[in-house]
Protein backbone atom coordinates (compact mmCIF):
# COMPACT_ATOMS: atom_id res chain seq x y z
CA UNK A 1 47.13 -107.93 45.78
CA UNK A 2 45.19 -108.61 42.26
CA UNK A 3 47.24 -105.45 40.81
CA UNK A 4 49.69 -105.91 38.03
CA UNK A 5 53.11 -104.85 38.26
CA UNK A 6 55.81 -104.41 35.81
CA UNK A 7 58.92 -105.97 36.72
CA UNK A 8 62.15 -105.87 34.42
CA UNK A 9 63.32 -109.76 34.12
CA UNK A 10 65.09 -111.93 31.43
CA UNK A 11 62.36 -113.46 28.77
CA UNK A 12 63.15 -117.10 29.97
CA UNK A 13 61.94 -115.83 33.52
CA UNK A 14 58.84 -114.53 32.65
CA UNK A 15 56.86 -117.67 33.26
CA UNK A 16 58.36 -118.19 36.42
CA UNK A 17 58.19 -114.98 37.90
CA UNK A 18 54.47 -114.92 36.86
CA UNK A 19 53.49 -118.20 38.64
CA UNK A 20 55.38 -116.70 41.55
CA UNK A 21 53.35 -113.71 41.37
CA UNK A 22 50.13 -115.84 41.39
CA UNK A 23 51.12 -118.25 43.91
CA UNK A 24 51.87 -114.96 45.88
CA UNK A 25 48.49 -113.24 45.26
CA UNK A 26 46.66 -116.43 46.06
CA UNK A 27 48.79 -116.28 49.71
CA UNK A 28 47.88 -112.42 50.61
CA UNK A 29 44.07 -113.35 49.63
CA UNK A 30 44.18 -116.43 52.07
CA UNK A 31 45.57 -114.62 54.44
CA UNK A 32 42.58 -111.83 53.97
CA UNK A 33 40.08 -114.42 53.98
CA UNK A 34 41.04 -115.11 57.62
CA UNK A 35 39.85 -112.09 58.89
CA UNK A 36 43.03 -110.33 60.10
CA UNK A 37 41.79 -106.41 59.92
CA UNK A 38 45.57 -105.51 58.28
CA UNK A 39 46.60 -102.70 55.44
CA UNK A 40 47.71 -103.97 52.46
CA UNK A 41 51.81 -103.22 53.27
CA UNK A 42 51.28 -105.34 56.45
CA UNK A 43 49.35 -108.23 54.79
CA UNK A 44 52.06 -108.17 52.12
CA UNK A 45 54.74 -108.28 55.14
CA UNK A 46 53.26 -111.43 57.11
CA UNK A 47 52.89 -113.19 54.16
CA UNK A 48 56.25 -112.73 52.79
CA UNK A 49 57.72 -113.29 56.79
CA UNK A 50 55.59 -117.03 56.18
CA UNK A 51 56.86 -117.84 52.71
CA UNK A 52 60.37 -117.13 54.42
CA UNK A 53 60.03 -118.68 57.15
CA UNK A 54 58.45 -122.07 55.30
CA UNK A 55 61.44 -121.60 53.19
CA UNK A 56 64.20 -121.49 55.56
CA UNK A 57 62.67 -124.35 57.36
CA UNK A 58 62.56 -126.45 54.24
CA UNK A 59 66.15 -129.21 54.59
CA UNK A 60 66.44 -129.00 51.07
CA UNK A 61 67.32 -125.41 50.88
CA UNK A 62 69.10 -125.08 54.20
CA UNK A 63 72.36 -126.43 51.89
CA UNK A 64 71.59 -123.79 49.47
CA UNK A 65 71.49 -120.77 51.76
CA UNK A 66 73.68 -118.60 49.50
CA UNK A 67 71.40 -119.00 46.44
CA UNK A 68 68.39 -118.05 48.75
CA UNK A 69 70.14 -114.75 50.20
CA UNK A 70 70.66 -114.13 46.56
CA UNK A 71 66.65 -114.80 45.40
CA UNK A 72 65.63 -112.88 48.13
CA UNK A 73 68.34 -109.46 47.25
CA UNK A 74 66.73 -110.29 43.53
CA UNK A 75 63.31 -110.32 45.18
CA UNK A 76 63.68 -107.63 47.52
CA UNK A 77 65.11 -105.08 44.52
CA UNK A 78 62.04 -106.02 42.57
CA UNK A 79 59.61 -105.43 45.72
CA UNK A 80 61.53 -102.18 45.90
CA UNK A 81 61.25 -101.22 42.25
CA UNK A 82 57.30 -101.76 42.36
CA UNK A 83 56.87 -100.12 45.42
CA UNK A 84 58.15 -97.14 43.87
CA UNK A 85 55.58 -97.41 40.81
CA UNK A 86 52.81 -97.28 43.27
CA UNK A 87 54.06 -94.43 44.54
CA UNK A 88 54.73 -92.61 41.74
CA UNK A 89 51.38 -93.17 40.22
């Protein structure tokens, strides 16, 4: 939501989890840009209930369902921890 975040993650990850982050910006701001009236939490909801759902529809990672439950535990723990920065500050 064109904030920065810090996020605790392994050097080699960096790169990827900032590309994710962008790719992920560039999905909330699409989905402002068409209009819906939502708060930021909500926004950030529908678009992550999208990327999900495009993901879990996806063949090639339907055979890889454990590795997904456990990007999206690592994901969700990382949503969690920067939720709590924003409410802290």
């Amino acid at each position: 939501m064109d904030k920065e975040y810090r996020v605790a993650c392994a050097p080699e990850e960096q790169d990827s989890l900032r590309n994710s982050a962008a790719f992920l910006n560039e999905k909330i701001n699409e989905a402002r840009r068409r209009g819906a009236a939502l708060d930021k939490e909500r926004v950030a909801i529908m678009v992550a209930l999208n990327l999900a759902h495009e993901l879990l529809g996806n063949k090639e990672y339907e055979n890889n369902y454990n590795d997904i439950n456990s990007r999206v535990g690592t994901l969700q723990k990382k949503i969690d921890i920067a939720l709590r920065e924003i409410e802290v500050s």
